[in-house]
C-alpha atoms as a PDB file:
ATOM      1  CA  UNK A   1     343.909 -89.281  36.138  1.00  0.00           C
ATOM      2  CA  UNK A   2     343.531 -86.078  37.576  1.00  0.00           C
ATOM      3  CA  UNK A   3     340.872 -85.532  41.092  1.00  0.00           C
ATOM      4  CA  UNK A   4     337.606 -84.428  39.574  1.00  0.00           C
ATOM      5  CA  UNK A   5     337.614 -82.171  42.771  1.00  0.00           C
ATOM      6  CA  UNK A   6     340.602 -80.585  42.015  1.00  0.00           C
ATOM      7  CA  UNK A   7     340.002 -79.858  38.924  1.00  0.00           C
ATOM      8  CA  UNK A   8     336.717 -78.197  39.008  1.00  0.00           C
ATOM      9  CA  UNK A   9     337.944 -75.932  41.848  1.00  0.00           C
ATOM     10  CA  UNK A  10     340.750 -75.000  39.525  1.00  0.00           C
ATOM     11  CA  UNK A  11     338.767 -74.513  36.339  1.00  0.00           C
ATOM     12  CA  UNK A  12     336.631 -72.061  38.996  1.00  0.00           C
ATOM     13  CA  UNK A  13     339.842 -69.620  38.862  1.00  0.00           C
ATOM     14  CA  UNK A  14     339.382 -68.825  34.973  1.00  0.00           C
ATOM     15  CA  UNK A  15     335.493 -69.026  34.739  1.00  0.00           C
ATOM     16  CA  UNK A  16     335.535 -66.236  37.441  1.00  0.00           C
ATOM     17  CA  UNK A  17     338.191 -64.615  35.487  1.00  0.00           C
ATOM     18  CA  UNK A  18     336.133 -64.472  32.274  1.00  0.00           C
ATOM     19  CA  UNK A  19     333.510 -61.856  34.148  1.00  0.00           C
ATOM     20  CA  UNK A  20     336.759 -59.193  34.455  1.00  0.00           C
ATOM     21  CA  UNK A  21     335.034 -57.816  31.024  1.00  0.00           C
ATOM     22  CA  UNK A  22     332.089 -56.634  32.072  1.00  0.00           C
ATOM     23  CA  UNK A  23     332.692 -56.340  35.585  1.00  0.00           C
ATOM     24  CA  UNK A  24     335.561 -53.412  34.210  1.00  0.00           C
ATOM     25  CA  UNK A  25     333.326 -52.263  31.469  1.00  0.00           C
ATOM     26  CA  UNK A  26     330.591 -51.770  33.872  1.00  0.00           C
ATOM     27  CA  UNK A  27     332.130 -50.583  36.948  1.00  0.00           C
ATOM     28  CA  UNK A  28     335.938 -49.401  35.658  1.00  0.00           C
ATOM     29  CA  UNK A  29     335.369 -47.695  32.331  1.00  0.00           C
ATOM     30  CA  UNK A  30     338.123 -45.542  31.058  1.00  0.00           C
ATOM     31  CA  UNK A  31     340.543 -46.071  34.306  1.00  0.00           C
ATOM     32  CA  UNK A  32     344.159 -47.050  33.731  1.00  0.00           C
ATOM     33  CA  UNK A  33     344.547 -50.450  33.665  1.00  0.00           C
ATOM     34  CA  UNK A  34     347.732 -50.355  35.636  1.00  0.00           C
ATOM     35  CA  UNK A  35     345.821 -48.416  38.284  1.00  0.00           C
ATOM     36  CA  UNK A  36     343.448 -51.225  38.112  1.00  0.00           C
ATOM     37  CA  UNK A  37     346.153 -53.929  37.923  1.00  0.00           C
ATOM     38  CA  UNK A  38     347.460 -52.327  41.279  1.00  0.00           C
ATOM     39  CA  UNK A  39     344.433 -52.132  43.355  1.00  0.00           C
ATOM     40  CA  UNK A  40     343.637 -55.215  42.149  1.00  0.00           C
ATOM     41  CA  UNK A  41     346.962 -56.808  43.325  1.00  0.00           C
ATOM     42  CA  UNK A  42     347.754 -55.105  46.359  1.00  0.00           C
ATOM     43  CA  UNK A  43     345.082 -54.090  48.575  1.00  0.00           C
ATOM     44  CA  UNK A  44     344.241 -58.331  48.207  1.00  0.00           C
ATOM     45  CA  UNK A  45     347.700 -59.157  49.019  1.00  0.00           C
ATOM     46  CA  UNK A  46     348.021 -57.117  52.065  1.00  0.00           C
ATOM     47  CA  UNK A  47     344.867 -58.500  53.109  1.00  0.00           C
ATOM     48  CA  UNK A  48     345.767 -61.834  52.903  1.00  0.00           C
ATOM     49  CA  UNK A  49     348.802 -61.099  54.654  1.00  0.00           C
ATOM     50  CA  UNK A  50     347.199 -59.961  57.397  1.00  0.00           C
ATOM     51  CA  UNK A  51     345.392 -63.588  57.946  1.00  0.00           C
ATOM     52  CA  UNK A  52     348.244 -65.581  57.272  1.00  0.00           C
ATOM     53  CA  UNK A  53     350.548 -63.841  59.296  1.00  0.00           C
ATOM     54  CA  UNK A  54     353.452 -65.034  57.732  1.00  0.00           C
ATOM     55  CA  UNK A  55     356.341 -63.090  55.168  1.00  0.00           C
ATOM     56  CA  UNK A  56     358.557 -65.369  53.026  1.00  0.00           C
ATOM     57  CA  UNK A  57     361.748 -66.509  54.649  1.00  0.00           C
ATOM     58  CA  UNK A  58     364.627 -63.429  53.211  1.00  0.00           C
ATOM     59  CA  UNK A  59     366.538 -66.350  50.967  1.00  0.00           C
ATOM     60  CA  UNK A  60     363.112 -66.648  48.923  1.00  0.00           C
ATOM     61  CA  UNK A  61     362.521 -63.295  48.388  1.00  0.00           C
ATOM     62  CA  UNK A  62     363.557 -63.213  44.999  1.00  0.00           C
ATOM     63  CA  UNK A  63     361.912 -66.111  43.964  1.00  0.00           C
ATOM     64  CA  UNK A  64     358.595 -64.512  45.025  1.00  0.00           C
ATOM     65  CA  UNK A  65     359.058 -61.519  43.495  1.00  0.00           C
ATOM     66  CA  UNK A  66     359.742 -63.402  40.221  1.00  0.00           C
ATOM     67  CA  UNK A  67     356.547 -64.982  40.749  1.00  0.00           C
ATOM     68  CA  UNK A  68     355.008 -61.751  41.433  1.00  0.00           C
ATOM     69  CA  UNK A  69     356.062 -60.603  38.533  1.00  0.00           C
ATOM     70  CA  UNK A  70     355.381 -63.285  36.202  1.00  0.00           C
ATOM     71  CA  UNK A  71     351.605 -63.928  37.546  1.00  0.00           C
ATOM     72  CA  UNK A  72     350.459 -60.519  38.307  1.00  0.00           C
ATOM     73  CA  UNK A  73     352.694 -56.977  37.182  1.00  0.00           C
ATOM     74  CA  UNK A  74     353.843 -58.260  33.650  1.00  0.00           C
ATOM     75  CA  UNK A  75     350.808 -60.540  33.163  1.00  0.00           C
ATOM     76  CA  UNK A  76     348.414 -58.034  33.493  1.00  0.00           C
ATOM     77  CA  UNK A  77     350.240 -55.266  32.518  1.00  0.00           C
ATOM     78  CA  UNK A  78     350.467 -57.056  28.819  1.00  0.00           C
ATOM     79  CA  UNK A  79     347.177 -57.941  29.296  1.00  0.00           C
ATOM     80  CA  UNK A  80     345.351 -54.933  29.457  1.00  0.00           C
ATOM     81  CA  UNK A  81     347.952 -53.660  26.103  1.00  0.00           C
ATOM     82  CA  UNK A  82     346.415 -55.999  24.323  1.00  0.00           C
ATOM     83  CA  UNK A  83     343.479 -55.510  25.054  1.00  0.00           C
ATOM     84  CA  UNK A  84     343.081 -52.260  24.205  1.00  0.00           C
ATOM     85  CA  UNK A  85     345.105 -52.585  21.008  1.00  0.00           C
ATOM     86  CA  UNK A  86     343.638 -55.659  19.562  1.00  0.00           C
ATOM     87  CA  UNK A  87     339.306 -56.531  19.560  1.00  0.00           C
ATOM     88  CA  UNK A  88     338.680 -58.821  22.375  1.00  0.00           C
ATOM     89  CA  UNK A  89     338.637 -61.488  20.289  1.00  0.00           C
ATOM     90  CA  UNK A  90     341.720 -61.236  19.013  1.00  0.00           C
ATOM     91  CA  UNK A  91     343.561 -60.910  22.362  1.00  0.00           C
ATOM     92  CA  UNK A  92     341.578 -64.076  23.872  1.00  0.00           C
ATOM     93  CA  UNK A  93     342.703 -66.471  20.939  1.00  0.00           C
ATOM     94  CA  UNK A  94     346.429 -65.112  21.223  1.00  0.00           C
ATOM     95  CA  UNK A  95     345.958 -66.014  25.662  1.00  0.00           C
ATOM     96  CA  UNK A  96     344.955 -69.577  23.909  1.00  0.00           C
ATOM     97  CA  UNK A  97     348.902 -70.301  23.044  1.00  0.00           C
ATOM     98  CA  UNK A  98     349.574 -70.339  26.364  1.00  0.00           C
ATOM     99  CA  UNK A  99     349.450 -74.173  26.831  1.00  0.00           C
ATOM    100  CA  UNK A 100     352.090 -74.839  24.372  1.00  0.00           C
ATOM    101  CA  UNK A 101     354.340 -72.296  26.005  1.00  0.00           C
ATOM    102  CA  UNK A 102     353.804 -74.548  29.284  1.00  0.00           C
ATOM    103  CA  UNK A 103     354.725 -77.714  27.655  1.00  0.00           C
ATOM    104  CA  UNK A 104     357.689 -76.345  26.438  1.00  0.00           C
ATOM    105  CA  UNK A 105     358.581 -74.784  29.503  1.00  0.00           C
ATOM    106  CA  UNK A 106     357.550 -77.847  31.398  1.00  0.00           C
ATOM    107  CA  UNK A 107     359.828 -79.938  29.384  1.00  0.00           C
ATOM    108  CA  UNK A 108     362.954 -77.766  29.827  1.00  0.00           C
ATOM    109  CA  UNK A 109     361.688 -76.447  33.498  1.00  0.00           C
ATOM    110  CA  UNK A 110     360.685 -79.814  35.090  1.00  0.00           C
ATOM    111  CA  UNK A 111     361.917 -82.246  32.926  1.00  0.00           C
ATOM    112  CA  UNK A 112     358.699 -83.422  31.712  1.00  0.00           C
ATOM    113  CA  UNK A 113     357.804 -85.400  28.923  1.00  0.00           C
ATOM    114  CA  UNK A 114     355.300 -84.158  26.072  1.00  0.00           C
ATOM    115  CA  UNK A 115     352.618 -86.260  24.955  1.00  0.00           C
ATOM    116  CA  UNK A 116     350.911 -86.377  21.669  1.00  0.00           C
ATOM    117  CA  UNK A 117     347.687 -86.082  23.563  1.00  0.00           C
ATOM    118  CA  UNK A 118     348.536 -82.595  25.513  1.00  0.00           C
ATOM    119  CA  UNK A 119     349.816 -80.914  22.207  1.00  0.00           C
ATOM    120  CA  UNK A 120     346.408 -81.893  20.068  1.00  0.00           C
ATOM    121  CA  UNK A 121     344.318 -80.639  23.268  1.00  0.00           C
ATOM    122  CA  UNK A 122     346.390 -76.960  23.090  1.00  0.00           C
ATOM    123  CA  UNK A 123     345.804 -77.290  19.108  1.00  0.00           C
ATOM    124  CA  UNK A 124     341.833 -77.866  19.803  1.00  0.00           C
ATOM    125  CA  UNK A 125     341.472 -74.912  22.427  1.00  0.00           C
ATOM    126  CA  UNK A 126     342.555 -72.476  20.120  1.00  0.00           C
ATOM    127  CA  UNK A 127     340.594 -73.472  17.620  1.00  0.00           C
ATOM    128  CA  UNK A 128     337.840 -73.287  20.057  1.00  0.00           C
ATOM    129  CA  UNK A 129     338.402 -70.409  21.870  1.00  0.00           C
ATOM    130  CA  UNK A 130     338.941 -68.404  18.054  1.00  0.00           C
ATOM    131  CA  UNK A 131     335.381 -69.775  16.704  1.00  0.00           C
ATOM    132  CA  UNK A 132     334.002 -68.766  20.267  1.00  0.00           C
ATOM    133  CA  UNK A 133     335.303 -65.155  19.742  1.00  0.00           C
ATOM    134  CA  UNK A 134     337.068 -64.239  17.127  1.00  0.00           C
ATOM    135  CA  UNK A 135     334.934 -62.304  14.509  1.00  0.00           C
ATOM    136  CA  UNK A 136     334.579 -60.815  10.765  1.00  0.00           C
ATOM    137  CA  UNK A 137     335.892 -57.012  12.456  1.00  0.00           C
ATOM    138  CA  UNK A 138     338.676 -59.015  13.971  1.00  0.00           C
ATOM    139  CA  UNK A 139     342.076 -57.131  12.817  1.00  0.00           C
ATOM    140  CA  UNK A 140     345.681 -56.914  13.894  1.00  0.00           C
ATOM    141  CA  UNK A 141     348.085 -55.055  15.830  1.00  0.00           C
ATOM    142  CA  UNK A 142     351.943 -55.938  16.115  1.00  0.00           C
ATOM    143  CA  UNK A 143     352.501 -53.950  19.256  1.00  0.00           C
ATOM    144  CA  UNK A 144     349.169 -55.535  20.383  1.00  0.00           C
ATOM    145  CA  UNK A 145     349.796 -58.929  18.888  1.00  0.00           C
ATOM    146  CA  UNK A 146     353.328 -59.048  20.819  1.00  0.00           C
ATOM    147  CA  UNK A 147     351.804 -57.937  24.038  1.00  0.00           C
ATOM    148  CA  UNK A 148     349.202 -60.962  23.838  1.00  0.00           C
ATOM    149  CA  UNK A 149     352.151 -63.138  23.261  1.00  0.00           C
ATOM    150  CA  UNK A 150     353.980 -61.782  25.794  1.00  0.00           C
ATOM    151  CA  UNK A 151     351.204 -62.212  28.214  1.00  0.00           C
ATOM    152  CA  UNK A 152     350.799 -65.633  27.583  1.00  0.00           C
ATOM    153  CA  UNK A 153     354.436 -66.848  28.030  1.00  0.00           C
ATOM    154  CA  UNK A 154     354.363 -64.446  31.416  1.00  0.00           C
ATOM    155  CA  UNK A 155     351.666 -66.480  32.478  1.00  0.00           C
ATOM    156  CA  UNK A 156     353.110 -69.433  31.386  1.00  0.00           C
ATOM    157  CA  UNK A 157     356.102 -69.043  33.037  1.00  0.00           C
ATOM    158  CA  UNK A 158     354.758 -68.394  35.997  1.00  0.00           C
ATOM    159  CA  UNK A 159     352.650 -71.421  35.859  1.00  0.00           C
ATOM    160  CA  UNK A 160     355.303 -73.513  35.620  1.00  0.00           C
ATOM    161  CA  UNK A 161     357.947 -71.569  38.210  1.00  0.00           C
ATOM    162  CA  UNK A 162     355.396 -71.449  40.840  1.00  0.00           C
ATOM    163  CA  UNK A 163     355.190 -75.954  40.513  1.00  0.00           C
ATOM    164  CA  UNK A 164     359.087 -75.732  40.449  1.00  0.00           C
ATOM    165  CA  UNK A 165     359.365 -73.283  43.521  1.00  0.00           C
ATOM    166  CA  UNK A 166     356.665 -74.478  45.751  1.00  0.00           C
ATOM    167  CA  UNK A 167     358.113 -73.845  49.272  1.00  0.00           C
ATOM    168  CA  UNK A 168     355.705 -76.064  50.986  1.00  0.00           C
ATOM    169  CA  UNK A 169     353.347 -73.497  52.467  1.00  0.00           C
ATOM    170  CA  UNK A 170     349.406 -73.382  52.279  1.00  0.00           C
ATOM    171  CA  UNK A 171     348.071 -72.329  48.925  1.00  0.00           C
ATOM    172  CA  UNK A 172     346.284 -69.214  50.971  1.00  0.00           C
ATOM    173  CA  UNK A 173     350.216 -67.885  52.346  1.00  0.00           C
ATOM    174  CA  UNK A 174     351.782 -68.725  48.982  1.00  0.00           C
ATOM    175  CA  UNK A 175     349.065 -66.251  47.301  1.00  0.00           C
ATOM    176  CA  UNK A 176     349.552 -63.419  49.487  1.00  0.00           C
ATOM    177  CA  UNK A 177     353.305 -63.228  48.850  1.00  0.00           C
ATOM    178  CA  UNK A 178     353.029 -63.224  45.152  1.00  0.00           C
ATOM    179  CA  UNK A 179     349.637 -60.613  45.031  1.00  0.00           C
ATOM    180  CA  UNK A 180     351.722 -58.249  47.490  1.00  0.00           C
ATOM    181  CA  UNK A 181     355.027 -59.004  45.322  1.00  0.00           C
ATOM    182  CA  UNK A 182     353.530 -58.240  42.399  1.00  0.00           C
ATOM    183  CA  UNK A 183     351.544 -55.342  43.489  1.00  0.00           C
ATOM    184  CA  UNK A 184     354.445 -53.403  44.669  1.00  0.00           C
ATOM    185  CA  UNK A 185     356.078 -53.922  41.610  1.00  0.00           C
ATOM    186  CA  UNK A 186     353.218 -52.298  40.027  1.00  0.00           C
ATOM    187  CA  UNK A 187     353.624 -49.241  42.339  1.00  0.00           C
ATOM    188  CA  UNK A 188     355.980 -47.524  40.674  1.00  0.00           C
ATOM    189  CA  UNK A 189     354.579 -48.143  37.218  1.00  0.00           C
ATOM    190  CA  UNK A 190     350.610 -46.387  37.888  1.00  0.00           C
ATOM    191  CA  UNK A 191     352.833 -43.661  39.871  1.00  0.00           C
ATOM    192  CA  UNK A 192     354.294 -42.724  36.568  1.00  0.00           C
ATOM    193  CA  UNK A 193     351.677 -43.342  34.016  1.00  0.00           C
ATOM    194  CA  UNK A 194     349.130 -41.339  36.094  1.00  0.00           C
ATOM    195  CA  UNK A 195     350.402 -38.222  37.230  1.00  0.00           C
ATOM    196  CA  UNK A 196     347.488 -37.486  38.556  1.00  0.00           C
ATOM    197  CA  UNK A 197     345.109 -40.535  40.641  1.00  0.00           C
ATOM    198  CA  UNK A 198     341.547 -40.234  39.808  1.00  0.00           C
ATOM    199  CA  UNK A 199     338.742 -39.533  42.681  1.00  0.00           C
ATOM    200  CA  UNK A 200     336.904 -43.333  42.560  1.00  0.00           C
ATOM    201  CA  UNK A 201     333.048 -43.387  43.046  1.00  0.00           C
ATOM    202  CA  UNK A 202     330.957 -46.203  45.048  1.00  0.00           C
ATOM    203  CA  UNK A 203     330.747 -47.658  41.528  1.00  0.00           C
ATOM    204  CA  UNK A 204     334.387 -47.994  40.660  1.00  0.00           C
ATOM    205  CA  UNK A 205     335.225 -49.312  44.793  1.00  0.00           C
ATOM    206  CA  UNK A 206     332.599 -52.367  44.186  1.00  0.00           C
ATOM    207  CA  UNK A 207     334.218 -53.043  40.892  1.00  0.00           C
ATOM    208  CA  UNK A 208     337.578 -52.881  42.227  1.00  0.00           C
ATOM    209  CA  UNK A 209     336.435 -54.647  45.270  1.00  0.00           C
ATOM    210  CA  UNK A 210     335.199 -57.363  43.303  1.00  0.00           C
ATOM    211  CA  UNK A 211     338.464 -57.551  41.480  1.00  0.00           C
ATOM    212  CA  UNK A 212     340.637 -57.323  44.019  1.00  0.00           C
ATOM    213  CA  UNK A 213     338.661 -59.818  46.183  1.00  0.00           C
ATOM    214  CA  UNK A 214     337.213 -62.425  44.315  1.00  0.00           C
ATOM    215  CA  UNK A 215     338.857 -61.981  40.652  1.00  0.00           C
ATOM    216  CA  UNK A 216     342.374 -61.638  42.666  1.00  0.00           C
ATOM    217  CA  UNK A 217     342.557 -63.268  46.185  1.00  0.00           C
ATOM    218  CA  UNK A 218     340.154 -65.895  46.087  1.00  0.00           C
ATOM    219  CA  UNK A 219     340.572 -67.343  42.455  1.00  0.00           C
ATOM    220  CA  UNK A 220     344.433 -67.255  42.878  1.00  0.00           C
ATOM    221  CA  UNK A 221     344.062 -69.225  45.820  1.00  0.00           C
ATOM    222  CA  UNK A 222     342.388 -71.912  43.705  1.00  0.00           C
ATOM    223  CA  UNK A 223     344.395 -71.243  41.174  1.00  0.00           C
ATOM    224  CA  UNK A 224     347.734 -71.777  42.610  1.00  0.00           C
ATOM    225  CA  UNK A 225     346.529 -74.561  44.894  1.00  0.00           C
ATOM    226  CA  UNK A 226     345.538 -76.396  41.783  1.00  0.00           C
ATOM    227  CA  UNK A 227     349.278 -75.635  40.398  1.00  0.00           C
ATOM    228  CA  UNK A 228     350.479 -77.579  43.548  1.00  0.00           C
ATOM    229  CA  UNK A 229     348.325 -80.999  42.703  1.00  0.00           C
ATOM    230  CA  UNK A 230     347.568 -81.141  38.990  1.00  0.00           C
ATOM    231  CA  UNK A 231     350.203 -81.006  35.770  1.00  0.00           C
ATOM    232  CA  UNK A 232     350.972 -77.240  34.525  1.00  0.00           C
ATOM    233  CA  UNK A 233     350.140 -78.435  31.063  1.00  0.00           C
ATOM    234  CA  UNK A 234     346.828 -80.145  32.206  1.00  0.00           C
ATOM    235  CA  UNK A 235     346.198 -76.810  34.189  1.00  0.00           C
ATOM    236  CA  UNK A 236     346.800 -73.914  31.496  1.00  0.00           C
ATOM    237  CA  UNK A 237     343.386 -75.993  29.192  1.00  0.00           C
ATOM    238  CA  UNK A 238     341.793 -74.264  31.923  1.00  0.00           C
ATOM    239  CA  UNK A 239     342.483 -71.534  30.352  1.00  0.00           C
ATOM    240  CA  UNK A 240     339.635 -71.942  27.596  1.00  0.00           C
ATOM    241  CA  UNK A 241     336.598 -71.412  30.559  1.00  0.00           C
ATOM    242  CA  UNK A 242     338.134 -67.473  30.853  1.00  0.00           C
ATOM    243  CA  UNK A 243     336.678 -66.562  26.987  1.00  0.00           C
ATOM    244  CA  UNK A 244     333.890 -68.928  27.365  1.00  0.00           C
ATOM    245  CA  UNK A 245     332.428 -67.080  30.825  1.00  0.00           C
ATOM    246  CA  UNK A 246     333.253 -63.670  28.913  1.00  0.00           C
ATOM    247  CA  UNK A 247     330.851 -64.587  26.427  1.00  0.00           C
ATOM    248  CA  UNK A 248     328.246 -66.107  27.895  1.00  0.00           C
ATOM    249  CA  UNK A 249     327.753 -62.973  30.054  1.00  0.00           C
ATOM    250  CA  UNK A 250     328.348 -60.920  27.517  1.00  0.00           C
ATOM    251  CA  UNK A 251     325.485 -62.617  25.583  1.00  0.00           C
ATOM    252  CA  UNK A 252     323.547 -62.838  29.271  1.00  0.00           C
ATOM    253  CA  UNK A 253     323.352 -58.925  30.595  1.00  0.00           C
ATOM    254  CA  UNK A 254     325.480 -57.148  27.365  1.00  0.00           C
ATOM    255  CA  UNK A 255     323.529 -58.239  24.935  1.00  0.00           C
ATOM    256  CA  UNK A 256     325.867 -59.642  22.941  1.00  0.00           C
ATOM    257  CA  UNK A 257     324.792 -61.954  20.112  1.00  0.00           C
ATOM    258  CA  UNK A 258     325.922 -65.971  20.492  1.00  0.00           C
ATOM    259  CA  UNK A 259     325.890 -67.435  17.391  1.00  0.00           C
ATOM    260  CA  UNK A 260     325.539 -71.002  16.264  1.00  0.00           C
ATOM    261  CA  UNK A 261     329.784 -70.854  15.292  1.00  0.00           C
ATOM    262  CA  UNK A 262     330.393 -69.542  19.057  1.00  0.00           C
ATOM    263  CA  UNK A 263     328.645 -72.482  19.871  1.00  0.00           C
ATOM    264  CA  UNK A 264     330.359 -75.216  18.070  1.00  0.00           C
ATOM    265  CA  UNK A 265     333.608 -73.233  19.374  1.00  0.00           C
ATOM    266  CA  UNK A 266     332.597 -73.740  23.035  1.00  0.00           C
ATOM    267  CA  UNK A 267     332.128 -77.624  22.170  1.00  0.00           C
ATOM    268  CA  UNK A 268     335.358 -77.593  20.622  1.00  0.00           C
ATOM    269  CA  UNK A 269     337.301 -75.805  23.879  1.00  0.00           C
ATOM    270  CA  UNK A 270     335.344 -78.307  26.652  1.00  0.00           C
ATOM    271  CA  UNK A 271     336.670 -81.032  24.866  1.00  0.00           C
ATOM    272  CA  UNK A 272     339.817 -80.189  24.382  1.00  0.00           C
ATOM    273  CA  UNK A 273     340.123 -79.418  28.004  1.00  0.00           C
ATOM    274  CA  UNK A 274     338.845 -83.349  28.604  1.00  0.00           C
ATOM    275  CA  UNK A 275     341.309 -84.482  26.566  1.00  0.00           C
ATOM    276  CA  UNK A 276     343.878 -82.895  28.005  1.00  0.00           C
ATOM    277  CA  UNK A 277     343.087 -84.614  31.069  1.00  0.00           C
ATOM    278  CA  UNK A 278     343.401 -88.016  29.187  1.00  0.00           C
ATOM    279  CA  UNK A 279     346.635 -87.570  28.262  1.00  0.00           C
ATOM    280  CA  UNK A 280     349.269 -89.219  30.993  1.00  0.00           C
ATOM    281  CA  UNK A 281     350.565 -87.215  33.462  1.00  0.00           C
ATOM    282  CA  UNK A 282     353.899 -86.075  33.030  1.00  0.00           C
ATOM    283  CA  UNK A 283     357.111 -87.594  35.135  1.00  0.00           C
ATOM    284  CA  UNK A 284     358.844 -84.866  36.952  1.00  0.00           C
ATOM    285  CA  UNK A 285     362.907 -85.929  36.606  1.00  0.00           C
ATOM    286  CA  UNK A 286     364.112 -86.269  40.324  1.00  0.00           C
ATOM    287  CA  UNK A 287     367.185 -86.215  40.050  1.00  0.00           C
ATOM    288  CA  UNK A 288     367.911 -82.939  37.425  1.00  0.00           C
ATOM    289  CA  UNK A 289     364.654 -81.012  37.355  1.00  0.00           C
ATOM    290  CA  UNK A 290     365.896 -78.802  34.973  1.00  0.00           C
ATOM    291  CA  UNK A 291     366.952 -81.138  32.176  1.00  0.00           C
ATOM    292  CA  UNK A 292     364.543 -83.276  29.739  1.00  0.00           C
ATOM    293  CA  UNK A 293     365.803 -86.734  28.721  1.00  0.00           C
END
């Protein structure tokens, strides 16, 4: 079984990640979203670099920029396409996949095995998370749908590379490498999509602020330190409290109506996150970590 402890600082990571919404509606509208993506990213990274006072060993460099990559530039760089191609809704439900893409990945990553218990808890939080905000206006994209796909087995990937590649540092030092990885790698990309960098108001530097601060640094702390003690496939149910926060704030200070079938979907996504936890945890291989039995 997993530590309550660690489990409800993990599940912290996506709850807080859920506000992004209306924290950027409020406080970012109409900015890029790689400009956002970077200055979320980077100024956090650099930060934390500063109070860990440590840089990866040379020989792991790639690694981390992988990482980088994975969690942070192509993540939320697919992200944000889908979510201004598809209706919110839409583009949540599609982010729901990405537990199956970790027990697949897990199996052929880490050589662990998949149990009956973990694929009917992925099953349940999509259904969940699509009754808790999918709607009648709901319609699709392909260039959209592909980029919520893509987004998902990004962050799925990364899930599972960052368990495989732990190089036994803190969770705080291990977080600042990736955010400053992956927000240089996101340098040249708002350098050529924006031509010309906006002027930001005291608005937009408290939304980014927040972002960068508490949506990046702090939540990928948790986030990764919870990679380090609890199975990737038991991690990514997490997932389901991102939506959930999104619209229960949105129904809070948007507005937004919460209906009785948003409802039944938020029972339906809790539980399949505690059954995920019931399911065994998986064997890592020791001796081949890259090959299932």
């Amino acid at each position: 079984m997993t530590d309550t402890r660690d489990l409800a600082l993990t599940a912290l990571a996506p709850a807080i990640w859920g506000s992004s919404y209306i924290v950027t509606t409020t406080f970012l509208p109409g900015e890029s979203p790689f400009l956002v993506a970077l200055l979320r990213a980077l100024p956090a990274g650099l930060l934390l670099l500063l109070l860990v006072r440590q840089l990866p060993p040379v020989a792991l460099l790639p690694k981390i920029f992988v990482l980088g990559a994975l969690n942070f530039s192509v993540f939320w760089a697919l992200l944000f396409l889908s979510a201004y191609r598809l209706p919110g809704g839409v583009a949540a439900t599609l982010g729901a996949v990405q537990p199956l893409f970790v027990m697949a990945l897990s199996g052929a990553l880490l050589g662990t095995q998949i149990h009956r218990k973990g694929i009917a808890a992925a099953f349940l939080g999509i259904i969940g998370v699509g009754l808790l905000v999918l709607g009648p206006e709901a319609s699709l994209d392909p260039t959209g749908v592909l980029a919520g796909l893509g987004g998902a087995l990004s962050m799925a990937a990364g899930v599972v590379l960052t368990r495989k590649w732990q190089p036994g540092v803190p969770a705080l030092t291990f977080t600042a490498w990736q955010l400053t990885a992956g927000g240089i790698l996101l340098i040249p990309v708002a350098v050529i999509a924006l031509p010309e960098w906006p002027t930001l108001s005291t608005a937009n530097l408290i939304g980014l602020g927040y972002m960068s601060l508490i949506g990046g640094a702090f939540t990928y702390i948790l986030w990764f330190r919870g990679i380090s003690r609890i199975a990737p496939a038991q991690i990514s149910l997490l997932g389901v409290f991102s939506p959930l926060t999104a619209v229960i704030l949105g129904a809070l200070f948007a507005g937004e109506h919460f209906s009785m079938l948003q409802a039944l979907g938020a029972i339906v996504a809790l539980f399949s996150v505690w059954l995920g936890q019931q399911a065994p945890k998986p064997a890592v291989a020791k001796t081949a970590p890259v090959a299932a039995e």
